[in-house]
C-alpha atoms as a PDB file:
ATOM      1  CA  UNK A   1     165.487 -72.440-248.866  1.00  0.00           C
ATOM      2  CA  UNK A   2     161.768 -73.726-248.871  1.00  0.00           C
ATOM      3  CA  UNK A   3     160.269 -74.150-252.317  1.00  0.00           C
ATOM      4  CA  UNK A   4     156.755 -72.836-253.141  1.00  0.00           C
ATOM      5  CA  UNK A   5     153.761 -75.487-252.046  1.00  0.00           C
ATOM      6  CA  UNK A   6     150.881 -75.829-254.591  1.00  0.00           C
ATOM      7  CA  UNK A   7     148.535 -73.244-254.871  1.00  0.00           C
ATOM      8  CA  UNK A   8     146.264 -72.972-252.103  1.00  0.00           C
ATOM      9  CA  UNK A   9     143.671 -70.880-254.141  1.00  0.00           C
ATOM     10  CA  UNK A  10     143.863 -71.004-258.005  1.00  0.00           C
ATOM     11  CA  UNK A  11     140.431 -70.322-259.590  1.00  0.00           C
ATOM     12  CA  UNK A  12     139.271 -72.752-261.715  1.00  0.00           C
ATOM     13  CA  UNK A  13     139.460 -72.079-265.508  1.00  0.00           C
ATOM     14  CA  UNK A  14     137.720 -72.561-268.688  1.00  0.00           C
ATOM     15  CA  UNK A  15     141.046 -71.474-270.966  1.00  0.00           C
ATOM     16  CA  UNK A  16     139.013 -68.164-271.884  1.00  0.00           C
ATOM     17  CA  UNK A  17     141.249 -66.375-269.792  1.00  0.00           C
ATOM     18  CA  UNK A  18     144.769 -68.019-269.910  1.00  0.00           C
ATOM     19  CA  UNK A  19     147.215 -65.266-269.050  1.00  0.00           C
ATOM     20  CA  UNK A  20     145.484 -64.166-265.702  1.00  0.00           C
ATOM     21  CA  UNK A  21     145.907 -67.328-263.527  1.00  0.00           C
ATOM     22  CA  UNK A  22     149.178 -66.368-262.781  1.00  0.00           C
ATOM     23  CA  UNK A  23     148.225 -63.138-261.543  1.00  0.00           C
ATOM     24  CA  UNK A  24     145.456 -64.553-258.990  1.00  0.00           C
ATOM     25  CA  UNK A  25     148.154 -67.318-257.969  1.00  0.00           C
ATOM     26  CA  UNK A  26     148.954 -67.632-254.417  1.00  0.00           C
ATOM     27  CA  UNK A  27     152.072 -68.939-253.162  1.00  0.00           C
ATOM     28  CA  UNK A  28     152.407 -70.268-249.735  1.00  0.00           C
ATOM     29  CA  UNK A  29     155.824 -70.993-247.732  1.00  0.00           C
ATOM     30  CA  UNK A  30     156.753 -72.242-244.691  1.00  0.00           C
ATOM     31  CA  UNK A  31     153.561 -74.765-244.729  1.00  0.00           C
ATOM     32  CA  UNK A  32     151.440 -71.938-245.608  1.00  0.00           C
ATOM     33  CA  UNK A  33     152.666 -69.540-242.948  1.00  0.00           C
ATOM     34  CA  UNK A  34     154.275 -67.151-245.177  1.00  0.00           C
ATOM     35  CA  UNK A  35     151.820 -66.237-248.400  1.00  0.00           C
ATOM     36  CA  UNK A  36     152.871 -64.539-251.726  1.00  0.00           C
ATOM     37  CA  UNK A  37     150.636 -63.475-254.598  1.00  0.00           C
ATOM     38  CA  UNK A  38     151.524 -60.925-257.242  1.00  0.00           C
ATOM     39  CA  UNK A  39     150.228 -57.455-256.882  1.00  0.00           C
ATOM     40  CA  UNK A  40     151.516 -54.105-257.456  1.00  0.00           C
ATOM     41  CA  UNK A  41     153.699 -51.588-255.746  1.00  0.00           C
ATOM     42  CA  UNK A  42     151.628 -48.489-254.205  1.00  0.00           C
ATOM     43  CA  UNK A  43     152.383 -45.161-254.990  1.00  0.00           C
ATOM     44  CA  UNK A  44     153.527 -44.946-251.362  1.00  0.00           C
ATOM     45  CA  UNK A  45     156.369 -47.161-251.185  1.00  0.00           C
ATOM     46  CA  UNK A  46     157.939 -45.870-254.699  1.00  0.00           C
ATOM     47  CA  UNK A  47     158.363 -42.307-253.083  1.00  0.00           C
ATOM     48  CA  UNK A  48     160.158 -44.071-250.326  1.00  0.00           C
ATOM     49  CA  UNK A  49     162.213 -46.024-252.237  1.00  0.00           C
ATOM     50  CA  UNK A  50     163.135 -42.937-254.270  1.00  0.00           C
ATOM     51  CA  UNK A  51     163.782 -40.459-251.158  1.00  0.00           C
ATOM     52  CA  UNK A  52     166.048 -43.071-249.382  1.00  0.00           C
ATOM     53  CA  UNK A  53     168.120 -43.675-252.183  1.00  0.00           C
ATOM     54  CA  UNK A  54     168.763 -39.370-252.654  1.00  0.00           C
ATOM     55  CA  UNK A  55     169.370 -38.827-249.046  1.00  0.00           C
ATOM     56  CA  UNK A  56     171.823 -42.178-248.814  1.00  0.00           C
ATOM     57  CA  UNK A  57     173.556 -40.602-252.159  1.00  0.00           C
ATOM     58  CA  UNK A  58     173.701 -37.126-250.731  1.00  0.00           C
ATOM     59  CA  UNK A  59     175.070 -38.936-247.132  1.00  0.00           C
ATOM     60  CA  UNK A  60     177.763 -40.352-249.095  1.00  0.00           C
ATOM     61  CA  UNK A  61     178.541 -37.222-250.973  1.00  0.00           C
ATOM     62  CA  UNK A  62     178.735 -35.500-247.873  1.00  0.00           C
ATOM     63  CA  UNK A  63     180.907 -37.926-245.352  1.00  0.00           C
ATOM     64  CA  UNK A  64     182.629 -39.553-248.145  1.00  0.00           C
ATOM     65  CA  UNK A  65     186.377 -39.605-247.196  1.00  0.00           C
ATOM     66  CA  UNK A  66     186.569 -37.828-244.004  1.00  0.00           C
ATOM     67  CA  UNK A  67     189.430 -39.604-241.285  1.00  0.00           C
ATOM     68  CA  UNK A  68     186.738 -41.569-238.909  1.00  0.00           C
ATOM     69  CA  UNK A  69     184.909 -40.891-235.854  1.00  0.00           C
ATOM     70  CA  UNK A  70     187.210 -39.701-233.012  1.00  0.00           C
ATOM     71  CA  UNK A  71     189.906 -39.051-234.973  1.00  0.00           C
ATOM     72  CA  UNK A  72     191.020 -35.621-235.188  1.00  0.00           C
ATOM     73  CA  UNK A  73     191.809 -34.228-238.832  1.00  0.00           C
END
């Protein structure tokens, strides 16, 4: 597992704003191939999340149980 290199681009700061460095922190892996900063989730993606965990609860409701493909029951 690679651990996180030093921050390629951490504004520098006075202390007047202490708790949102982290924020604005970027995290690079993989000798800066892979980069990681935190940011938010869109709207988007929640919806997703959300619709393909009904449909794979209703997929196991339906075809929970039954005797298996090609098998005759």
């Amino acid at each position: 597992m690679t651990t996180p290199s030093t921050p390629a681009s951490t504004p520098e700061s006075d202390g007047s704003d202490q708790g949102s460095d982290h924020e604005h922190e970027l995290e690079e892996y993989a000798g800066g191939t892979i980069q990681a900063r935190h940011g938010y989730l869109p709207v988007w993606l929640l919806v997703v999340y959300t619709v393909l965990f009904v449909w794979g609860l209703y997929y196991a409701y339906l075809y929970w149980g039954g005797v298996g493909p090609g098998r005759i029951g």
